[in-house]
N, C-alpha and C. Protein backbone atom coordinates (compact mmCIF):
# COMPACT_ATOMS: atom_id res chain seq x y z
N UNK A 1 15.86 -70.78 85.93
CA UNK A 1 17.25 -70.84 86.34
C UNK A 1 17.52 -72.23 86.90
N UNK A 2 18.67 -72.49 86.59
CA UNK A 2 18.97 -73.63 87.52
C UNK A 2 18.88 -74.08 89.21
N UNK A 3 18.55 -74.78 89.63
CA UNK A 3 18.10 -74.81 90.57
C UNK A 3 18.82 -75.00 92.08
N UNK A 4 20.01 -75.11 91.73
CA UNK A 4 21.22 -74.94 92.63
C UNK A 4 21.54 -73.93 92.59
N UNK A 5 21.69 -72.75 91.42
CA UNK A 5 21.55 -71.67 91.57
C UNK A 5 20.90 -70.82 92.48
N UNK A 6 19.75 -71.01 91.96
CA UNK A 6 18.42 -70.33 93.08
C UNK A 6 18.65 -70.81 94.41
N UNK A 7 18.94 -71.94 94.34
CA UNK A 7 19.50 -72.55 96.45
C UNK A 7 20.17 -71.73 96.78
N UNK A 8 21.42 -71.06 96.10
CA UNK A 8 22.38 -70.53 96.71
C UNK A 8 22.22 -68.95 96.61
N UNK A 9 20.76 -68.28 95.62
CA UNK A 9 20.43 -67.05 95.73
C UNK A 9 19.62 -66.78 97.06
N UNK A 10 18.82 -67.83 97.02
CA UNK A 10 18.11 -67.71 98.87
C UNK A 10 18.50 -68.29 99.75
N UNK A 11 20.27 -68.43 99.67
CA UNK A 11 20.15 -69.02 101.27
C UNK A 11 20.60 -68.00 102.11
N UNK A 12 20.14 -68.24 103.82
CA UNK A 12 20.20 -67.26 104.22
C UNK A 12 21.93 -67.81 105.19
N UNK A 13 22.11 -66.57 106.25
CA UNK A 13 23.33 -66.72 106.84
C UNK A 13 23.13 -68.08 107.64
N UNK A 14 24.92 -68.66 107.40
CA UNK A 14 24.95 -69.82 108.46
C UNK A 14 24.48 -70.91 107.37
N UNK A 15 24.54 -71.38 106.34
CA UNK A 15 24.04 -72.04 105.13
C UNK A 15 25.33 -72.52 104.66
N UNK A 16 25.72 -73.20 104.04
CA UNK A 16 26.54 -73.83 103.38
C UNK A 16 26.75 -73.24 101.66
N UNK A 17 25.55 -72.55 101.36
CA UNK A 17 25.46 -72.34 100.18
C UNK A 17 25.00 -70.76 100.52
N UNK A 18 25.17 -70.02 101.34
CA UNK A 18 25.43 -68.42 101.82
C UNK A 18 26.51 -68.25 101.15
N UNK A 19 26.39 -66.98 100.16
CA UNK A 19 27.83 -66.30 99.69
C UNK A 19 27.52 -64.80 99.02
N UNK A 20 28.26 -64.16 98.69
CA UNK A 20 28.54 -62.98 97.97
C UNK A 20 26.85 -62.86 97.36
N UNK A 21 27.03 -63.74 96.50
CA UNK A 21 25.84 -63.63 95.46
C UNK A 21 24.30 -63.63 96.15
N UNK A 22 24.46 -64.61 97.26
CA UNK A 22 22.83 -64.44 97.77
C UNK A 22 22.75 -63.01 98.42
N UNK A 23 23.94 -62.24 99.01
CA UNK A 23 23.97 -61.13 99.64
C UNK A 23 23.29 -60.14 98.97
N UNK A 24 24.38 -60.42 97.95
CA UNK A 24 24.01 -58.55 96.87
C UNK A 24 22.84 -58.82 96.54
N UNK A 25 22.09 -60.18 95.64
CA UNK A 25 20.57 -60.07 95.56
C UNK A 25 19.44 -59.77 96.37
N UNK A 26 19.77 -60.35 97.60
CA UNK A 26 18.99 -60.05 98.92
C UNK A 26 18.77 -58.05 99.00
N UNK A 27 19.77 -58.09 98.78
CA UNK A 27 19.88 -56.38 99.04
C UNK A 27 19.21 -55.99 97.91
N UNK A 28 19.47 -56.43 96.72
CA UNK A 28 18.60 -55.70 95.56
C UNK A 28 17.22 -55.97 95.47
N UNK A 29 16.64 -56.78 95.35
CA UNK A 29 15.68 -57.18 95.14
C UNK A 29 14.88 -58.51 96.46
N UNK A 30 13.76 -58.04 95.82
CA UNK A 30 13.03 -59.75 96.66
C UNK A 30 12.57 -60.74 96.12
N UNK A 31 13.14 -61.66 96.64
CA UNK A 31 13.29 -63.20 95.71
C UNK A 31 11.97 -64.25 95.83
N UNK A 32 11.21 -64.68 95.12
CA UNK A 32 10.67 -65.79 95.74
C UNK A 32 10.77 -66.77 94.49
N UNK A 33 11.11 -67.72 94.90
CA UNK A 33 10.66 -69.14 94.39
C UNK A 33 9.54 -69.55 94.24
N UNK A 34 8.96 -69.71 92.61
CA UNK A 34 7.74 -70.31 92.70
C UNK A 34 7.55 -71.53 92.85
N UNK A 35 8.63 -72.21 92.03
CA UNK A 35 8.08 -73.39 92.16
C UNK A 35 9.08 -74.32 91.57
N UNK A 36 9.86 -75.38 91.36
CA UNK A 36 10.85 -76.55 90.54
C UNK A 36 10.24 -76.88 89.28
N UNK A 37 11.07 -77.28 88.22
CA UNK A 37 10.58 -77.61 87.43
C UNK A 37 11.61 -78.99 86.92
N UNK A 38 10.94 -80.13 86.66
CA UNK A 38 11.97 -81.32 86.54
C UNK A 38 12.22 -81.37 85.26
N UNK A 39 13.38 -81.83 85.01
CA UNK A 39 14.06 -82.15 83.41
C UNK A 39 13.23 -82.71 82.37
N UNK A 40 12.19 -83.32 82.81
CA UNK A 40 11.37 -83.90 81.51
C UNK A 40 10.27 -82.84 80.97
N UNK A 41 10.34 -81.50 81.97
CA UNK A 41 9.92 -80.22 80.81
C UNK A 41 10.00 -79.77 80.24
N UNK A 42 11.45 -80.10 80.22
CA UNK A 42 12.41 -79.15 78.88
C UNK A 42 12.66 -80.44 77.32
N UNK A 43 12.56 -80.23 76.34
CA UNK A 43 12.72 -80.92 75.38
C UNK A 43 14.41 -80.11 74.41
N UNK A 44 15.47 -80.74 74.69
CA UNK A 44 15.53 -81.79 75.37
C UNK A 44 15.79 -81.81 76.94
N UNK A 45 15.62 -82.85 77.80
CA UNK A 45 15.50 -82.43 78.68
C UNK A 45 17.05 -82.14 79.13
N UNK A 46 17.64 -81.06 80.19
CA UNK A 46 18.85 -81.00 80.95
C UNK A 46 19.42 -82.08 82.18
N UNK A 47 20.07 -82.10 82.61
CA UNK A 47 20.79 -82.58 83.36
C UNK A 47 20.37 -82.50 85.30
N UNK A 48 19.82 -81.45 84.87
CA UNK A 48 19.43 -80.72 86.11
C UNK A 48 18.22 -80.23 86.35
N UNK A 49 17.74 -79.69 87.88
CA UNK A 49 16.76 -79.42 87.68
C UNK A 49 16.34 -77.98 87.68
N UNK A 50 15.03 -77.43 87.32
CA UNK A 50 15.23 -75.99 87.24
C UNK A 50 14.64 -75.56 88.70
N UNK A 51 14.20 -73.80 88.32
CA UNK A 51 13.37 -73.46 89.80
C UNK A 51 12.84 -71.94 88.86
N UNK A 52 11.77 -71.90 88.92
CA UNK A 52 10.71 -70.69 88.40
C UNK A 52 10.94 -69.91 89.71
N UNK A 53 11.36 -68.56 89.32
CA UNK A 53 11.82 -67.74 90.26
C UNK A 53 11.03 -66.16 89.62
N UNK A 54 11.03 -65.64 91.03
CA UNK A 54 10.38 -63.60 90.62
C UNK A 54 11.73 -62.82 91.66
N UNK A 55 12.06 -62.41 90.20
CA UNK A 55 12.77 -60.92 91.07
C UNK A 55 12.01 -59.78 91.39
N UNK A 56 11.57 -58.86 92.66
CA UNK A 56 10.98 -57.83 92.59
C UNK A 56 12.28 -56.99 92.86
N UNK A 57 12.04 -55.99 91.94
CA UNK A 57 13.40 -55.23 92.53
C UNK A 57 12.76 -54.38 93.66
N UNK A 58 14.00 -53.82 94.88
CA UNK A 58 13.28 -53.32 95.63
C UNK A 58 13.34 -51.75 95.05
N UNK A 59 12.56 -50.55 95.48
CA UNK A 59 12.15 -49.26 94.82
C UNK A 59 13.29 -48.75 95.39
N UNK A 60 13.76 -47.70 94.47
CA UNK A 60 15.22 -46.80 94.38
C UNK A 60 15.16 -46.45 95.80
N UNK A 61 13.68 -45.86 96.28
CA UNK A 61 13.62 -44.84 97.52
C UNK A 61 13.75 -45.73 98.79
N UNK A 62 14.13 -46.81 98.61
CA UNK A 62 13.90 -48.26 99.64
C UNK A 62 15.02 -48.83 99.67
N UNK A 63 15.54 -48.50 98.67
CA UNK A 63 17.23 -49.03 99.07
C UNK A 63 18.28 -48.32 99.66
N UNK A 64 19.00 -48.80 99.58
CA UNK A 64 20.39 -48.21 100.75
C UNK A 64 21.06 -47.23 99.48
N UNK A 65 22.00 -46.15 100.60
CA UNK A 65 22.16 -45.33 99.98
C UNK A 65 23.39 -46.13 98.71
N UNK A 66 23.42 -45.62 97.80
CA UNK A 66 24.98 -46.13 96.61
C UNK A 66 26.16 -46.33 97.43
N UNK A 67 26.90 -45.29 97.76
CA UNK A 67 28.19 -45.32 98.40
C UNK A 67 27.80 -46.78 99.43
N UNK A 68 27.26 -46.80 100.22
CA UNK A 68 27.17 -48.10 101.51
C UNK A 68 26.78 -48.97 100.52
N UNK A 69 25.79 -49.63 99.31
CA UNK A 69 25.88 -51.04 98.70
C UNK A 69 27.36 -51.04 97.92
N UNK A 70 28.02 -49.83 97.48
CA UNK A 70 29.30 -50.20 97.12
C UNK A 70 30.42 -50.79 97.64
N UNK A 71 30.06 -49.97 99.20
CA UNK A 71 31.03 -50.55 100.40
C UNK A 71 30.55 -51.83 100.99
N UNK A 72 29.64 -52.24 100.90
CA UNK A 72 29.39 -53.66 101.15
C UNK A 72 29.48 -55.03 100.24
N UNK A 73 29.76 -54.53 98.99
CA UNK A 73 30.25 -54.97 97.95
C UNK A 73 31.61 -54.96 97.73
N UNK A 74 32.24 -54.20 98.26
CA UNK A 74 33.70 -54.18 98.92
C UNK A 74 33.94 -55.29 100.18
N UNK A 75 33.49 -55.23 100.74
CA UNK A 75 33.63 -56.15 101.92
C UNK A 75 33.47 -57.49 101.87
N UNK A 76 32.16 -57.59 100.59
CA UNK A 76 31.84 -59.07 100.41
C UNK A 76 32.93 -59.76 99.38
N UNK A 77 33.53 -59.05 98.60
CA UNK A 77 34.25 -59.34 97.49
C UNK A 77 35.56 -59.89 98.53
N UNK A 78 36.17 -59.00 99.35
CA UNK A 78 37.17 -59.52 100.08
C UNK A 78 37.11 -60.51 101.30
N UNK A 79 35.62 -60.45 101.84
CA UNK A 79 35.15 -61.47 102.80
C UNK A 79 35.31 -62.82 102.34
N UNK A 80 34.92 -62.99 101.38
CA UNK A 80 34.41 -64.52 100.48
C UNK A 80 35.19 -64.72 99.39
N UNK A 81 36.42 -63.81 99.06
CA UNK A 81 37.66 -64.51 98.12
C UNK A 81 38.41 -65.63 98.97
N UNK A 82 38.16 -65.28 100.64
CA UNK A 82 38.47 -66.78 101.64
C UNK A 82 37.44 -67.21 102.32
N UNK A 83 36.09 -68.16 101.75
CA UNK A 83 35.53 -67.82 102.45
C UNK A 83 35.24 -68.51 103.91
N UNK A 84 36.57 -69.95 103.89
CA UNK A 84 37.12 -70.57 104.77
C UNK A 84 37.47 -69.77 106.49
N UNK A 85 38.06 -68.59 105.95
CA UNK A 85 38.71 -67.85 107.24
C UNK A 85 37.59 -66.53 107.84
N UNK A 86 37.86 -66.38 108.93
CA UNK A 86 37.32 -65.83 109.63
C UNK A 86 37.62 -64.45 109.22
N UNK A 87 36.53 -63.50 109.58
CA UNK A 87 36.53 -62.32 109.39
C UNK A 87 37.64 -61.25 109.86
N UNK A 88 37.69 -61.95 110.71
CA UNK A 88 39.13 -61.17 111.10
C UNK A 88 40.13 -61.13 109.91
N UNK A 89 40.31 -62.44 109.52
CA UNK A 89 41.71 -63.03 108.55
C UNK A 89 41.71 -62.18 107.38
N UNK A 90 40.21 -61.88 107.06
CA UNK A 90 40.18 -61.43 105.69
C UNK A 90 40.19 -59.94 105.93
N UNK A 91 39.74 -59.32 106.46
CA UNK A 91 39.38 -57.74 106.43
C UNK A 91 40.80 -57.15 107.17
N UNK A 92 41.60 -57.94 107.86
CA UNK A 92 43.07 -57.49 107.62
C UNK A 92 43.91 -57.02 106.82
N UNK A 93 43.13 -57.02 105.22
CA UNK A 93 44.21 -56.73 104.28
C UNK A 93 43.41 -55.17 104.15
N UNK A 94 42.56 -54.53 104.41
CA UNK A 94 41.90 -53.69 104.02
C UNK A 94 41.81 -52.18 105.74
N UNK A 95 41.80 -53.23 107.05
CA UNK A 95 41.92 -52.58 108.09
C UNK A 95 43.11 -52.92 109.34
N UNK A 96 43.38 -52.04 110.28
CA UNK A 96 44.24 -52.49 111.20
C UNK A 96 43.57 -53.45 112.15
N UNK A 97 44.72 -53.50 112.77
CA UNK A 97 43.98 -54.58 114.21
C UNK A 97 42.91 -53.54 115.18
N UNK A 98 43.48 -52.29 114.90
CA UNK A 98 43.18 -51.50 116.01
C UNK A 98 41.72 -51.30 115.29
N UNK A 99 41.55 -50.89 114.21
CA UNK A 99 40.29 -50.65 113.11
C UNK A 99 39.26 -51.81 113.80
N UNK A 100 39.74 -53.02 113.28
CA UNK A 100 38.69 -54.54 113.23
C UNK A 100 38.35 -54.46 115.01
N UNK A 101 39.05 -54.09 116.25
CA UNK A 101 38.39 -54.02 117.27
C UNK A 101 37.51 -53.06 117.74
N UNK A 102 38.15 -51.72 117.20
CA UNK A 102 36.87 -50.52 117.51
C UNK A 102 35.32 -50.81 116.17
N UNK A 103 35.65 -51.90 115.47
CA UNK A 103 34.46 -51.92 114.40
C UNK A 103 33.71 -53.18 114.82
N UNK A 104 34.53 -54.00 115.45
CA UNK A 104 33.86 -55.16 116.21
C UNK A 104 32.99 -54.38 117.66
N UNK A 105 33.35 -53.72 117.54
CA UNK A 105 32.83 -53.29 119.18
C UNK A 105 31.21 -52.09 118.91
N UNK A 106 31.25 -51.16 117.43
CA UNK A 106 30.83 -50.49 117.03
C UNK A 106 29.81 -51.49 116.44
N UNK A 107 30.07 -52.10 115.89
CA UNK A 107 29.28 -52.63 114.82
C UNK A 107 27.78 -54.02 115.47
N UNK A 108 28.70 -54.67 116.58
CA UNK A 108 28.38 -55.53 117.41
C UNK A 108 28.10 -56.99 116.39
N UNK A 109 29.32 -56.93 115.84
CA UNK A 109 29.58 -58.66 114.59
C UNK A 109 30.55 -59.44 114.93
N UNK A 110 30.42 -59.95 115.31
CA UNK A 110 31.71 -60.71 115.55
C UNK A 110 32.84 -61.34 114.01
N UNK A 111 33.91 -61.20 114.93
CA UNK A 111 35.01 -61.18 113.95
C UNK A 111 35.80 -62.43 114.21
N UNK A 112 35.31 -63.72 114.82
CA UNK A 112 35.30 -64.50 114.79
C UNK A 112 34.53 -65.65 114.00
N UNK A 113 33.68 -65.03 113.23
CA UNK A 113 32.28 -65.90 112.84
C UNK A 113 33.05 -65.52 111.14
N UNK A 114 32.18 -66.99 110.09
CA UNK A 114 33.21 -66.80 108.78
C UNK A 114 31.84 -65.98 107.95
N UNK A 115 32.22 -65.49 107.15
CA UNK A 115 31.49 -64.60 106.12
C UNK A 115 30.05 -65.50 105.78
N UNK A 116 30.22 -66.62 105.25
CA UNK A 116 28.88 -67.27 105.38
C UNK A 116 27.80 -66.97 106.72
N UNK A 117 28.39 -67.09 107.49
CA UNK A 117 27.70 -67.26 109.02
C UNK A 117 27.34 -65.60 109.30
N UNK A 118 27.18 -64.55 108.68
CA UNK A 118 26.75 -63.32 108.94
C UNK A 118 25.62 -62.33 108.23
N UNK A 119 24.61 -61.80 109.10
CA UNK A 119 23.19 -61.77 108.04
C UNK A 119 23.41 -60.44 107.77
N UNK A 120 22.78 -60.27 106.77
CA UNK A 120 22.50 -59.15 105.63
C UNK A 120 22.45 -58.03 106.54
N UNK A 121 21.72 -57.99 107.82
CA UNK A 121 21.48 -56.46 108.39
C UNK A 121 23.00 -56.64 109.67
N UNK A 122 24.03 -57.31 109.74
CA UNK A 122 24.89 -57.28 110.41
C UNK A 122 26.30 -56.53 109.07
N UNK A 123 25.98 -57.50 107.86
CA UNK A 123 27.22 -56.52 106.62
C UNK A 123 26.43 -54.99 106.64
N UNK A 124 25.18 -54.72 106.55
CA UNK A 124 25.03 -53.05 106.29
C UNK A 124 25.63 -52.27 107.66
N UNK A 125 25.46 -53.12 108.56
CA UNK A 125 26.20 -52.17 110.16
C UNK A 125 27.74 -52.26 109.87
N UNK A 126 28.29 -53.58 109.61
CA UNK A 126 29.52 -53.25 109.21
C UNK A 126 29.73 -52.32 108.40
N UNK A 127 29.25 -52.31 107.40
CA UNK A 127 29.73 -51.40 105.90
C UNK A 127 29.68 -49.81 106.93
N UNK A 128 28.48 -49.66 107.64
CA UNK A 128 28.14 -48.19 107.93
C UNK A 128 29.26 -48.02 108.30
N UNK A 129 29.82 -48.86 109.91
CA UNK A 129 30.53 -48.49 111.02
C UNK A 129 31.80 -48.37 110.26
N UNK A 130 32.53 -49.04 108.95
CA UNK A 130 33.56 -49.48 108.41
C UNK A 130 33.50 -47.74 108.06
N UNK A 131 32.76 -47.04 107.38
CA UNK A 131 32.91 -46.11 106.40
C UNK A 131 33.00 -44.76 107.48
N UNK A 132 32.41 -44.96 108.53
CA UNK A 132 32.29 -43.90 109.78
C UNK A 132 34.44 -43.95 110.49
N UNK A 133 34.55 -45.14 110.28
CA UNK A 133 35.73 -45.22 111.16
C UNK A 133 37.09 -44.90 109.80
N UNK A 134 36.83 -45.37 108.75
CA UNK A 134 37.80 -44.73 107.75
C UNK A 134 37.81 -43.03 107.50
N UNK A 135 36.48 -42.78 107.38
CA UNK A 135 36.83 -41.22 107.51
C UNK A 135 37.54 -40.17 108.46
């Protein structure tokens, strides 16, 4: 794969290159990087450089339940269509004010911090607390 790619599949929260995509993979599977590979391996060579990568997927019985990676896939899709504005800004179109404070308070995420800047086990507490407080 390309190798800016893979930067932006493992970066973690608070990264510049944190988004949607490193999320949902993180959650699916486990990533490692083996190793770069420079343009004069490829005949002809590209532009860019690569990165030898292993997906392990993680086991059905090890992942999160469907409904919650759907709903966090909900959240990320609308988190990171801005991913400039703060969490608050964005999850307004989806919850009330009154919602985003009892889920800020439930959840313990701040809703000041932007979608990049929030780790993988803070979106599954959101997603939970989000799906506990809509019902």
């Amino acid at each position: 794969m390309q190798k800016d790619v893979v930067d932006r599949i493992l970066s973690k929260e608070g990264s510049p290159n944190a988004g949607a995509l490193s999320i949902r993979m993180q959650l699916l599977s486990k990533i490692k990087r083996i190793c770069d590979v420079p343009p004069s391996s490829f005949s002809p060579p590209p532009k860019v450089f690569s990165s030898l990568v292993v997906f392990e997927p993680i086991k059905n019985d090890l992942r999160l339940d469907i409904s919650l990676e759907k709903y966090i896939d909900k959240l990320l899709r609308i988190s990171f269509n801005s991913r400039r504005k703060m969490l608050r800004n964005t999850l307004n179109s989806i919850l009330s004010n009154e919602e985003i404070n009892e889920l800020s308070e439930s959840s313990k995420v701040c809703f000041n911090l932007r979608p990049q800047d929030i780790s993988i086990d803070q979106w599954i507490k959101l997603a939970e607390n989000c799906i506990k407080i809509k019902k």
